[in-house]
Structure formats: C-alpha cells, structure tokens
C-alpha atoms as a PDB file:
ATOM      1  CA  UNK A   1       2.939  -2.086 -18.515  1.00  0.00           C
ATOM      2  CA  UNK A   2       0.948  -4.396 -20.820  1.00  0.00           C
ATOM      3  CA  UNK A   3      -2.177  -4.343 -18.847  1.00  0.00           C
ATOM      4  CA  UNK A   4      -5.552  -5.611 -20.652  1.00  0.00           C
ATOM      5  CA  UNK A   5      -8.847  -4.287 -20.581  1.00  0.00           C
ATOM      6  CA  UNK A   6     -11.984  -6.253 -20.916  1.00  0.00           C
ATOM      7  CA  UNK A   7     -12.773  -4.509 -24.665  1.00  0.00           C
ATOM      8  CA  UNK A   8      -9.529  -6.049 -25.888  1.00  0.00           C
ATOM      9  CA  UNK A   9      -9.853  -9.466 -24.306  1.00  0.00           C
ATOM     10  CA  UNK A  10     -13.705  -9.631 -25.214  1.00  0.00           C
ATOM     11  CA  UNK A  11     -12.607  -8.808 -29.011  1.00  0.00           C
ATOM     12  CA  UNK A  12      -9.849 -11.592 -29.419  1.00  0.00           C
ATOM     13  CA  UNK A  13     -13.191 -13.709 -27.331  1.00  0.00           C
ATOM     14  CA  UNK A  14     -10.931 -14.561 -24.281  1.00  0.00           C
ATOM     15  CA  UNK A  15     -12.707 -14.488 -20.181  1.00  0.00           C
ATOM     16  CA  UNK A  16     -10.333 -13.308 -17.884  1.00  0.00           C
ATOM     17  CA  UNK A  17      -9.952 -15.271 -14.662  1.00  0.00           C
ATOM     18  CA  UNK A  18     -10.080 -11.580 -12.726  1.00  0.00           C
ATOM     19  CA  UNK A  19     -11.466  -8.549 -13.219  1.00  0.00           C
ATOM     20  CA  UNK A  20      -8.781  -6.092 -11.722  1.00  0.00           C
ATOM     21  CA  UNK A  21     -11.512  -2.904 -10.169  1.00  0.00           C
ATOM     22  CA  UNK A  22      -8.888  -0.127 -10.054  1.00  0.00           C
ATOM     23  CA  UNK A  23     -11.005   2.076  -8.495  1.00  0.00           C
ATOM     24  CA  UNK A  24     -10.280   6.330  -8.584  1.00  0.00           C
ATOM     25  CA  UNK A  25      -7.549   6.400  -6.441  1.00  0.00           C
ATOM     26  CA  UNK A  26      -5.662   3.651  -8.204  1.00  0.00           C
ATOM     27  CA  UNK A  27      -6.077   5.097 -11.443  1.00  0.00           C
ATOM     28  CA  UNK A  28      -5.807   9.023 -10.922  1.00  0.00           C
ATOM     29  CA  UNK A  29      -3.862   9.807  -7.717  1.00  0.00           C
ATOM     30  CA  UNK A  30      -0.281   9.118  -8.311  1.00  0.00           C
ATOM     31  CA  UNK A  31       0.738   7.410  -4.845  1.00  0.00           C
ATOM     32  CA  UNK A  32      -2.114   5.131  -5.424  1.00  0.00           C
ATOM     33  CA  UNK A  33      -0.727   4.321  -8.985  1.00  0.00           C
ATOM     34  CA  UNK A  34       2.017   2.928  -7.669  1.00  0.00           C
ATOM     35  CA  UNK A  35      -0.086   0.142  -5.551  1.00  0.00           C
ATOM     36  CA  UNK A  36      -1.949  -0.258  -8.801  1.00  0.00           C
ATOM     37  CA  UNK A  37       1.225  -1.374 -10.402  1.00  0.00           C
ATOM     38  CA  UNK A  38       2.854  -3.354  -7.690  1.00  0.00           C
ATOM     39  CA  UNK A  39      -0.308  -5.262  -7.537  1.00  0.00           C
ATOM     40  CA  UNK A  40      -0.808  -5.597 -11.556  1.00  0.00           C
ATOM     41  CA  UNK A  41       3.206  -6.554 -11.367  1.00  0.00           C
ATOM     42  CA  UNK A  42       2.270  -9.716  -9.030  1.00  0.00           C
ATOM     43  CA  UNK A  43      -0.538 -10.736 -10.931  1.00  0.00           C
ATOM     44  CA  UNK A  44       1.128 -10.977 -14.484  1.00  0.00           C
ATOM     45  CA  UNK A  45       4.113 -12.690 -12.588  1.00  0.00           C
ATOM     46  CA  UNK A  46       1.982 -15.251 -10.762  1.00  0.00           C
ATOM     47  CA  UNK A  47       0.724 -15.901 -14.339  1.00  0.00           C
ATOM     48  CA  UNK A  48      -2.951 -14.868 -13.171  1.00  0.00           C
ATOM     49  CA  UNK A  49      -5.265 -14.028 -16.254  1.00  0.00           C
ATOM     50  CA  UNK A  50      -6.703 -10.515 -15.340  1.00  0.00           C
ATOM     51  CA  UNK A  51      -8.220  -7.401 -17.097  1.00  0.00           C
ATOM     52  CA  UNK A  52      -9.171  -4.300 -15.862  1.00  0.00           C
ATOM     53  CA  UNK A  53     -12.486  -1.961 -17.564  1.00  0.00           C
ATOM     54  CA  UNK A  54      -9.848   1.276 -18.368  1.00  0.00           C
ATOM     55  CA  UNK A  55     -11.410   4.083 -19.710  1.00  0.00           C
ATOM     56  CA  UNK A  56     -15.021   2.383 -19.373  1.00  0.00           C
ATOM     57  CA  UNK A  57     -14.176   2.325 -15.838  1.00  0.00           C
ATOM     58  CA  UNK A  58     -16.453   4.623 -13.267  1.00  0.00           C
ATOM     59  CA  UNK A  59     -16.530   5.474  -9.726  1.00  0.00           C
ATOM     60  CA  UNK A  60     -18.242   3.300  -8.021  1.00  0.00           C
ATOM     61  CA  UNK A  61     -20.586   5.891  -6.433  1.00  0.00           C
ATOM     62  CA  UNK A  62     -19.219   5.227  -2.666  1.00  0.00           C
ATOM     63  CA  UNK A  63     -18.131   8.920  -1.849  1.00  0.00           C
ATOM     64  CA  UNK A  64     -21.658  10.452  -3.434  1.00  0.00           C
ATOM     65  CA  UNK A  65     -23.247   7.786  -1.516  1.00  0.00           C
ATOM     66  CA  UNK A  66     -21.248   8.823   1.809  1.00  0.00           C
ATOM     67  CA  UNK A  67     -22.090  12.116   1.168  1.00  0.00           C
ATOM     68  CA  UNK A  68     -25.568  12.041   0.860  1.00  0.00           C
ATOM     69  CA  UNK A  69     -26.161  12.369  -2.759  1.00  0.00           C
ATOM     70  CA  UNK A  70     -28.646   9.040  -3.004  1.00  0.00           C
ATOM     71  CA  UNK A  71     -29.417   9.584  -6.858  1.00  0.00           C
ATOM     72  CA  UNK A  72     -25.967   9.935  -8.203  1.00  0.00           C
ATOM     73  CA  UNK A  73     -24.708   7.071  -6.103  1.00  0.00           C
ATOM     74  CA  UNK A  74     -27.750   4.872  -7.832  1.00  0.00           C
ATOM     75  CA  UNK A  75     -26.902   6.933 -11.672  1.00  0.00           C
ATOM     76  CA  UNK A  76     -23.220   5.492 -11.320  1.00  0.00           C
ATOM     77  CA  UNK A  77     -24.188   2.375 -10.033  1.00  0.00           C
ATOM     78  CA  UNK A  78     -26.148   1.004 -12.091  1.00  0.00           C
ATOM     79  CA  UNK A  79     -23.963   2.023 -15.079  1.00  0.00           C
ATOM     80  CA  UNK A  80     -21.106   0.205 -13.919  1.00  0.00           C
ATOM     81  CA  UNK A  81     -23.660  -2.625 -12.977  1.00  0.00           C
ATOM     82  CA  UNK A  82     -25.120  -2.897 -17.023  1.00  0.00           C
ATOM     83  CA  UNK A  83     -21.539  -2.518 -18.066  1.00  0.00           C
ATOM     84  CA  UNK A  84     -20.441  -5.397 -15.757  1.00  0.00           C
ATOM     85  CA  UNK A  85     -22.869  -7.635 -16.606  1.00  0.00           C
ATOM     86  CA  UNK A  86     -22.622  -7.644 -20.366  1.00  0.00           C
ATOM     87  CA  UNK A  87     -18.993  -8.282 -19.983  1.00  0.00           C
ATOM     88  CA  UNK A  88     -20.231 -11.348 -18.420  1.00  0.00           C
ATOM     89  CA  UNK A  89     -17.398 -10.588 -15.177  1.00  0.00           C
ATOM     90  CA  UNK A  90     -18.129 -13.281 -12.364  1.00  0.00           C
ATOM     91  CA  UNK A  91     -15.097 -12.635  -9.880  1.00  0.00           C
ATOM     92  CA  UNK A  92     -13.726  -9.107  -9.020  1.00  0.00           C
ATOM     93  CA  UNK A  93     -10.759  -7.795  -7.106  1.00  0.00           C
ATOM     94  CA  UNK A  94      -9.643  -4.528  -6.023  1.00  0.00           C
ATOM     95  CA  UNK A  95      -7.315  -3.027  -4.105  1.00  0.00           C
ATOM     96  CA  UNK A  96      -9.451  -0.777  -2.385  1.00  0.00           C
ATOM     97  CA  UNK A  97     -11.890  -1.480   0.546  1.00  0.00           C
ATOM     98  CA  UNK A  98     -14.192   1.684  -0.429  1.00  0.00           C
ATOM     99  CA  UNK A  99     -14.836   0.357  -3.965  1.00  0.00           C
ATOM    100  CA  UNK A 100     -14.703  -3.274  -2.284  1.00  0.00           C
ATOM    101  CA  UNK A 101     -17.050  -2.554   0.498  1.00  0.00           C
ATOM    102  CA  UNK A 102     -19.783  -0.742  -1.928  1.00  0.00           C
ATOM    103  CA  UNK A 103     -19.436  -3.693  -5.170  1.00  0.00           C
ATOM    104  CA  UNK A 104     -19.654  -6.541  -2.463  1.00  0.00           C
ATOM    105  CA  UNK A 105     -22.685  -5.157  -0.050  1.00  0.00           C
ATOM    106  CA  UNK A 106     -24.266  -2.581  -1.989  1.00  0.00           C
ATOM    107  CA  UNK A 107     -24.732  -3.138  -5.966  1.00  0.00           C
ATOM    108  CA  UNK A 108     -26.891  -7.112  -5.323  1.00  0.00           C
ATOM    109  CA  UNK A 109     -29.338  -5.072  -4.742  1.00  0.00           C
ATOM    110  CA  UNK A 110     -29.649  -2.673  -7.825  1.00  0.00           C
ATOM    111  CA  UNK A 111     -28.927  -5.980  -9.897  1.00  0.00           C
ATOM    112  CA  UNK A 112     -25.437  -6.361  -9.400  1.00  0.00           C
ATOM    113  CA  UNK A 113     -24.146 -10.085  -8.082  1.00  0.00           C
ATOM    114  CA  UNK A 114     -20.058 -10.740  -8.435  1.00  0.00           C
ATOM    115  CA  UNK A 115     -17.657 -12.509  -6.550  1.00  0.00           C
ATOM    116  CA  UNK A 116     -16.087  -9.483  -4.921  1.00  0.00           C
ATOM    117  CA  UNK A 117     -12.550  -9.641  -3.019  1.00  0.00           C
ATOM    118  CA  UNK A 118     -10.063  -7.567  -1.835  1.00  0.00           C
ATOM    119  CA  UNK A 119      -6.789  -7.834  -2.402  1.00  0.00           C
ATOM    120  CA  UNK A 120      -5.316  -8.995   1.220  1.00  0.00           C
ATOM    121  CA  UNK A 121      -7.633 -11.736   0.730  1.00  0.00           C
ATOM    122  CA  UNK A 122      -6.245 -12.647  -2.885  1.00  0.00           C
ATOM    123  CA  UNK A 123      -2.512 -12.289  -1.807  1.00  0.00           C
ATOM    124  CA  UNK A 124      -3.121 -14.582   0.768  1.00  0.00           C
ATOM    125  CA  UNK A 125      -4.315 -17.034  -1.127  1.00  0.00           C
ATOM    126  CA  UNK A 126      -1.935 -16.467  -4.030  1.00  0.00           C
ATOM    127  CA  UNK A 127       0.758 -17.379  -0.698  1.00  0.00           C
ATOM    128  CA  UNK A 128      -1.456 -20.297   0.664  1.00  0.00           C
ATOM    129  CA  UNK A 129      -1.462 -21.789  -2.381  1.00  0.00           C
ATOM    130  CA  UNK A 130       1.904 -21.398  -3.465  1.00  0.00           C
ATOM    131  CA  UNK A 131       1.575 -19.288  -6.475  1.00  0.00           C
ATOM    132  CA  UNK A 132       3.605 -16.644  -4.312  1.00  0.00           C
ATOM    133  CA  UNK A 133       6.894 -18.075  -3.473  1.00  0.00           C
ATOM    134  CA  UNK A 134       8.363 -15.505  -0.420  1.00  0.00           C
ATOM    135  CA  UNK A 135      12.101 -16.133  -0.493  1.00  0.00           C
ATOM    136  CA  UNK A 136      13.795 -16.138   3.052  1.00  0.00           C
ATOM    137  CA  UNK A 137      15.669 -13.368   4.204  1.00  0.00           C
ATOM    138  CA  UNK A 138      14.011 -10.765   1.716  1.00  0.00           C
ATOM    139  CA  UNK A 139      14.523  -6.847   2.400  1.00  0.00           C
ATOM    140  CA  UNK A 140      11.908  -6.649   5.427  1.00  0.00           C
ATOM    141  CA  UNK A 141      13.647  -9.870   7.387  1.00  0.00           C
ATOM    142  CA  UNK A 142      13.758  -7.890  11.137  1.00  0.00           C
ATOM    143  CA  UNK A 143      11.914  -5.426   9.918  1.00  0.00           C
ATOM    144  CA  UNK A 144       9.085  -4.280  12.620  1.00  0.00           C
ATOM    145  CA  UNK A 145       5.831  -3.657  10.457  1.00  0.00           C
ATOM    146  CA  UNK A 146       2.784  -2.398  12.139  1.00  0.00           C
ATOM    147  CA  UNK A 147      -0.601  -2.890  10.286  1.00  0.00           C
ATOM    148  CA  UNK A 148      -3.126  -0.173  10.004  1.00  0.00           C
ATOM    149  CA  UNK A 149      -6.771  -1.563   9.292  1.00  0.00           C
ATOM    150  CA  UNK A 150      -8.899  -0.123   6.917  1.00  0.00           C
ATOM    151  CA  UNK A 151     -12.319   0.496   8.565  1.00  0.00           C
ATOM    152  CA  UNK A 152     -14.279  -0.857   5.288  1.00  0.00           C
ATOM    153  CA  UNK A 153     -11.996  -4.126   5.158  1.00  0.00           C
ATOM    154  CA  UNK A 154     -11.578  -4.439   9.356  1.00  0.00           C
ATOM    155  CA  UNK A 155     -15.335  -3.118  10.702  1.00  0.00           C
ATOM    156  CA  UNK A 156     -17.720  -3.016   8.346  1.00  0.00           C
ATOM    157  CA  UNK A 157     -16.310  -6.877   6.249  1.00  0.00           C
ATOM    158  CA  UNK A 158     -14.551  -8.123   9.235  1.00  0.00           C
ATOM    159  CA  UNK A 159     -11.266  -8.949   7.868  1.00  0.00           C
ATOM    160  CA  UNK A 160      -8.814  -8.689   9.679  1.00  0.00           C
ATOM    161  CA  UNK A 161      -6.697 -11.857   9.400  1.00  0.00           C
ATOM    162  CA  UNK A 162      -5.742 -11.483   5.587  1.00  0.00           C
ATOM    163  CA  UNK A 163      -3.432  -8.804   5.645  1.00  0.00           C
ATOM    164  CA  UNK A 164      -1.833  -9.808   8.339  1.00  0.00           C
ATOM    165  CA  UNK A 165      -1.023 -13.274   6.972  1.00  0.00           C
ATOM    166  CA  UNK A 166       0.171 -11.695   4.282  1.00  0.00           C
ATOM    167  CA  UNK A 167       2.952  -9.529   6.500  1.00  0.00           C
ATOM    168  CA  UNK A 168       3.576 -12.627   8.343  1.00  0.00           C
ATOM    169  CA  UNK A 169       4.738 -14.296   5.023  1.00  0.00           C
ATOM    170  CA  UNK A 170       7.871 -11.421   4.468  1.00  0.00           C
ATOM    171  CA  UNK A 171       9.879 -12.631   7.479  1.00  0.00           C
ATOM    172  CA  UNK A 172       9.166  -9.084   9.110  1.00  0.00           C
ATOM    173  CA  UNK A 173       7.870  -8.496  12.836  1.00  0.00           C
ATOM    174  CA  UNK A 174       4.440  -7.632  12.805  1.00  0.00           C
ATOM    175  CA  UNK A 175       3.697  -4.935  15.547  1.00  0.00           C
ATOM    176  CA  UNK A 176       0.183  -4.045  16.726  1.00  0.00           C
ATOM    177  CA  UNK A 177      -0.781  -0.435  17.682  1.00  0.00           C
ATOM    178  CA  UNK A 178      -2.835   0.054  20.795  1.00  0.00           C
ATOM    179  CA  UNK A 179      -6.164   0.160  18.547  1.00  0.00           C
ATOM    180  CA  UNK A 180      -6.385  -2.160  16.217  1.00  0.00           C
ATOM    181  CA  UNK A 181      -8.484  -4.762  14.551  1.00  0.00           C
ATOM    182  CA  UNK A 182     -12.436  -4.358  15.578  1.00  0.00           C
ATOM    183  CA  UNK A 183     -11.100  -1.678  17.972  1.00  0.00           C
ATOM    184  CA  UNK A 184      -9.432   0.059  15.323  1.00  0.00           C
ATOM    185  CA  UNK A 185      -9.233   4.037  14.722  1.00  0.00           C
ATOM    186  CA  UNK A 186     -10.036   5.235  11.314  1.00  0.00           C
ATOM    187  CA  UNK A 187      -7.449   7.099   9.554  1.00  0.00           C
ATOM    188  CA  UNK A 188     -10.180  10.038   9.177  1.00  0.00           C
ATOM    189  CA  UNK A 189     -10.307  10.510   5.347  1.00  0.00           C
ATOM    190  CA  UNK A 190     -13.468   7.270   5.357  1.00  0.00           C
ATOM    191  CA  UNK A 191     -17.887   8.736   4.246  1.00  0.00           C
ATOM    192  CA  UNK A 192     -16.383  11.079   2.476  1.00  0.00           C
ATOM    193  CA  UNK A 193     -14.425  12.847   4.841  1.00  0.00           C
ATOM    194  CA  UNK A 194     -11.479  12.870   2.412  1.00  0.00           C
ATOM    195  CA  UNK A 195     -13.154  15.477  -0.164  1.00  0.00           C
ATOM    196  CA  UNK A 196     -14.738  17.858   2.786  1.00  0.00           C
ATOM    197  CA  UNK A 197     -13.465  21.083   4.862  1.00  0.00           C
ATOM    198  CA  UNK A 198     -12.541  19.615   8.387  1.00  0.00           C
ATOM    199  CA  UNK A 199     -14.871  20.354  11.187  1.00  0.00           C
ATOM    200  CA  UNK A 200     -13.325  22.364  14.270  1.00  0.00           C
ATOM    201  CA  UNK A 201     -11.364  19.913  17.118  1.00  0.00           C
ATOM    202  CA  UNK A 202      -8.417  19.401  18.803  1.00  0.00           C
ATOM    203  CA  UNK A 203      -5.967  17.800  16.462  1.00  0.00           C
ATOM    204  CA  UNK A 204      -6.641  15.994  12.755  1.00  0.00           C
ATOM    205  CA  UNK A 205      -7.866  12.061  13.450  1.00  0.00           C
ATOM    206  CA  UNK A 206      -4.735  10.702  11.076  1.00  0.00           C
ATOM    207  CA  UNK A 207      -2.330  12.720  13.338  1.00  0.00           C
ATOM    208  CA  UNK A 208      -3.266  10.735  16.720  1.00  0.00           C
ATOM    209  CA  UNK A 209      -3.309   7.349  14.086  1.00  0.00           C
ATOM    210  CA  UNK A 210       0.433   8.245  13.213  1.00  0.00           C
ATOM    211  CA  UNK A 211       1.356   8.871  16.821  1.00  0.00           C
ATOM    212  CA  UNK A 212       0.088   5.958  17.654  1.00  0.00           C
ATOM    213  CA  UNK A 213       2.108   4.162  14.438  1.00  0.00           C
ATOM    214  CA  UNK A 214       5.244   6.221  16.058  1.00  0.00           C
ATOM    215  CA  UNK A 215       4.842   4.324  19.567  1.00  0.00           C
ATOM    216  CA  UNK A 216       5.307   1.109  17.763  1.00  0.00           C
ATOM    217  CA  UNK A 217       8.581   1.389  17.203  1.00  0.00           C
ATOM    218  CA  UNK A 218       8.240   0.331  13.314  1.00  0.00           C
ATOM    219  CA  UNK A 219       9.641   1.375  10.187  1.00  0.00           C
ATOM    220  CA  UNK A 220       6.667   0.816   8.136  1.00  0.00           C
ATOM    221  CA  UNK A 221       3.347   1.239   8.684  1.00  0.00           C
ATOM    222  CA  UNK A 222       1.432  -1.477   6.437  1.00  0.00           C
ATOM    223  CA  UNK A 223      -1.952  -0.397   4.972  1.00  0.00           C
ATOM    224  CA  UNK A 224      -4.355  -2.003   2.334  1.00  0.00           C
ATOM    225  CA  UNK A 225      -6.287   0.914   1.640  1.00  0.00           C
ATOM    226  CA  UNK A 226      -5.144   4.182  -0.853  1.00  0.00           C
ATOM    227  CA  UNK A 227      -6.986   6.823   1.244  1.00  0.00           C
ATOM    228  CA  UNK A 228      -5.804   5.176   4.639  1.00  0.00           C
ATOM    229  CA  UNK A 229      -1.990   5.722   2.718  1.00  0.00           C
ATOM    230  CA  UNK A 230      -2.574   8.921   1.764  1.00  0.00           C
ATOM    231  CA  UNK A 231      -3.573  10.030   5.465  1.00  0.00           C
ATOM    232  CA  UNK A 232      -1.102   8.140   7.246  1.00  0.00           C
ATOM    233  CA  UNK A 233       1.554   9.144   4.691  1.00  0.00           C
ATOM    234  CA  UNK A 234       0.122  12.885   5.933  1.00  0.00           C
ATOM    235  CA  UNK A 235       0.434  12.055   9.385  1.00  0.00           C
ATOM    236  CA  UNK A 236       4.359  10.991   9.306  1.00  0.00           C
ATOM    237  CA  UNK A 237       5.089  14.511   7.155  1.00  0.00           C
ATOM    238  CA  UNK A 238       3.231  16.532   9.970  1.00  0.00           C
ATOM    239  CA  UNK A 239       5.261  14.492  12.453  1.00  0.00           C
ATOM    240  CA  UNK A 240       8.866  14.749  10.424  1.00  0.00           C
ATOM    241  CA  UNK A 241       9.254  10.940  10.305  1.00  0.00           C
ATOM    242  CA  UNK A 242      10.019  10.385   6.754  1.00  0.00           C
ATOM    243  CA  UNK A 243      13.795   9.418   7.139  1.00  0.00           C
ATOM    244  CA  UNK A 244      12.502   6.745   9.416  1.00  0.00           C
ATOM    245  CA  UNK A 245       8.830   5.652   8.713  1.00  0.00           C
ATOM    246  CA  UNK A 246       7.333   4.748   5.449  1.00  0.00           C
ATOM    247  CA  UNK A 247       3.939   4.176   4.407  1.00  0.00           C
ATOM    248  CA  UNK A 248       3.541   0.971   1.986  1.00  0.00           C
ATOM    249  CA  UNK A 249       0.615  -1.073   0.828  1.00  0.00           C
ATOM    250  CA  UNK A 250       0.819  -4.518   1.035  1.00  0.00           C
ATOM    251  CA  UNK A 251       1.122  -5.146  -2.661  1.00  0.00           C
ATOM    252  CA  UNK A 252       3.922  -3.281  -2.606  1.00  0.00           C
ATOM    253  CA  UNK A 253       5.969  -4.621   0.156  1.00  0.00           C
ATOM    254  CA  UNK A 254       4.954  -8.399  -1.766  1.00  0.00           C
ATOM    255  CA  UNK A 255       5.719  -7.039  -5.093  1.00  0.00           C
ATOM    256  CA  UNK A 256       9.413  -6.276  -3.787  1.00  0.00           C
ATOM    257  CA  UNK A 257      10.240  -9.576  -2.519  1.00  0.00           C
ATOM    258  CA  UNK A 258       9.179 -11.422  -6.015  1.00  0.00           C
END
C-alpha cells in the first residue's frame, strides 16, 4: 500500500486533511494490521487526503500511564506532543480508543491541543455525508451482528451511537448483548491488563464477554477496538466457535462492502 507519512508530504510542502494515529497495535500486532489496512483502504478510496507519522511514530504512553509508571507516560508524551506540533497536525484519527482516549483527554494538558476522533465517528460521517456509498444487499444483508463496546470509546467518551450507525448502514441485524452500551463489560485486556499475569478468579473476564456474544445468536461480533479483538477473538477459540463466529472491526466489515 502507498501510504504517506507526514516527512514525505511535509517535503513536497503538502497538509494532509488527516493525520491517520496508527497506534502499537495497528502497526506491530498482525491482526491489528489488518484493521490498519481496511481502514487506510477506505480512506484512499473515499479520496480522503491522510498521512500517518511511520517510523517517527511512538506509543502514546497510555499502557505506562495505566500501569503506574507517571514519568514515562509524561517522557513519551510530550515527544509525540513536540513532534505533533511542528508538523503543524490540527485533526487526528485513529482506530484505537486507548490511543484515542489518552490524545483527546490527556495530552491538552502537557501542551498538546488536536482535533482528536475515532474512527466509528469518522466512518459515520464518511456514510452521512455520502462519501461512503453502502450498496444494497452487500455480504452481511441478514447477517445478525452484535456490537461489543470499547470501554475507552463507550464509558469513559460516551460514544456509543457511532459504531452502531455505522453497522446499521451494511443491511445486517444489529443484536445487543445483555450488557452493553454504559452498562457494558470490558473485554478485560483495558489499564494495562493486556501486558500483566492474571490475578486468581473464577473464569478470564473475555470468556463470560464471548458467552455472552454466543447467546446472541450472531455470526460476528463487531468491535472498534484492537485489544477488545484480540480478547474476544480469544474468547471464541477457548469456546470452539470459529467455524461460526468471527471477530471483525468495523473498518473491516465497511472496507468489504466498497
């Protein structure tokens, strides 16, 4: 893929409209790459102007942060932050709410003030405004989709209508779990969790999310987050539900019916 970065753009002296945050997951774990591309693949064939930092890209510093270490969340930030601003980038969008949650609320105040949004929010208004053309009858018409929310794009940034809109647009029926929205259950990889030894318990926290995926009935469980994917993806191997249940980010099921 012919993806820009910001050096390249900033040499020929073009702005992109975007800056495309790819974030860890997107650019390192190779489930996540695959969102990373479906989403790149809608915005170069919506004709959207976009960049992304590459190689001058760093973790945002949300994990450290999560995980108590206060001076290497505020070493990373403010790199990305002096980096960012001489780029000049006003408006950024990533596909993941971690990276989302901590650009948006966290780097204003160690000097860092963009236009954050995540990508549910873009699609849908790439869809509302007719950039995304959804033609009828596309491969999830029937489909039942049920949509697992993110706890840093449902709780903590109240979001909760964007991806939905978004399934609603693919001619698919949209299935809720028992807990969802603000009374949503986290898919237990969220503050870190992901990188740590699990504590002792009962059963794993994105075992009980799949089961309660299962008891929808659907054939897809819709998520708009890479960790929530990779847990929930865990959960339907544990279960032995991969000849019937897939695991797909939004951009993906979107980036199939272009």
């Amino acid at each position: 893929m012919q993806v820009p970065t910001m050096a390249e753009l900033m040499a020929s002296g073009e702005q992109p409209e975007i800056l495309f945050w790819v974030g860890c997951a997107g650019s390192f774990d190779q489930r996540a790459q695959k969102i990373t591309r479906a989403f790149a693949h809608i915005l170069t064939t919506v004709g959207v102007k976009f960049a992304i930092l590459g190689k001058e890209e760093m973790c945002t510093g949300d994990p450290v942060r999560r995980a108590g270490n206060e001076f290497m969340f505020q070493m990373m930030a403010y790199q990305n932050i002096q980096l960012l601003n001489n780029y000049g980038i006003k408006k950024i969008v990533t596909t993941c709410p971690h990276c989302f949650n901590t650009l948006k609320n966290e780097y204003p105040e160690l000097g860092g003030q963009y236009d954050v949004v995540h990508h549910a929010t873009y699609l849908q208004e790439l869809i509302d405004t007719g950039k995304i053309k959804i033609k009828d009858g596309g491969a999830f018409k029937g489909k039942k989709i049920t949509f697992h929310d993110s706890c840093y794009l449902g709780r903590a940034n109240q979001i909760y209508e964007a991806p939905r809109k978004v399934l609603e647009a693919l001619d698919a029926e949209l299935v809720e779990m028992k807990r969802c929205r603000s009374n949503g259950l986290c898919c237990g990889a969220g503050g870190a969790q992901m990188f740590k030894e699990e504590e002792k318990g009962v059963t794993r926290v994105n075992w009980e999310r799949t089961e309660e995926a299962i008891e929808t009935g659907a054939s897809i469980i819709a998520a708009a987050c890479p960790f929530c994917n990779t847990m929930m993806t865990d959960g339907i191997k544990t279960k032995e539900k991969e000849d019937s249940m897939q695991v797909l980010d939004i951009a993906e099921l979107i980036a199939k019916e272009l």
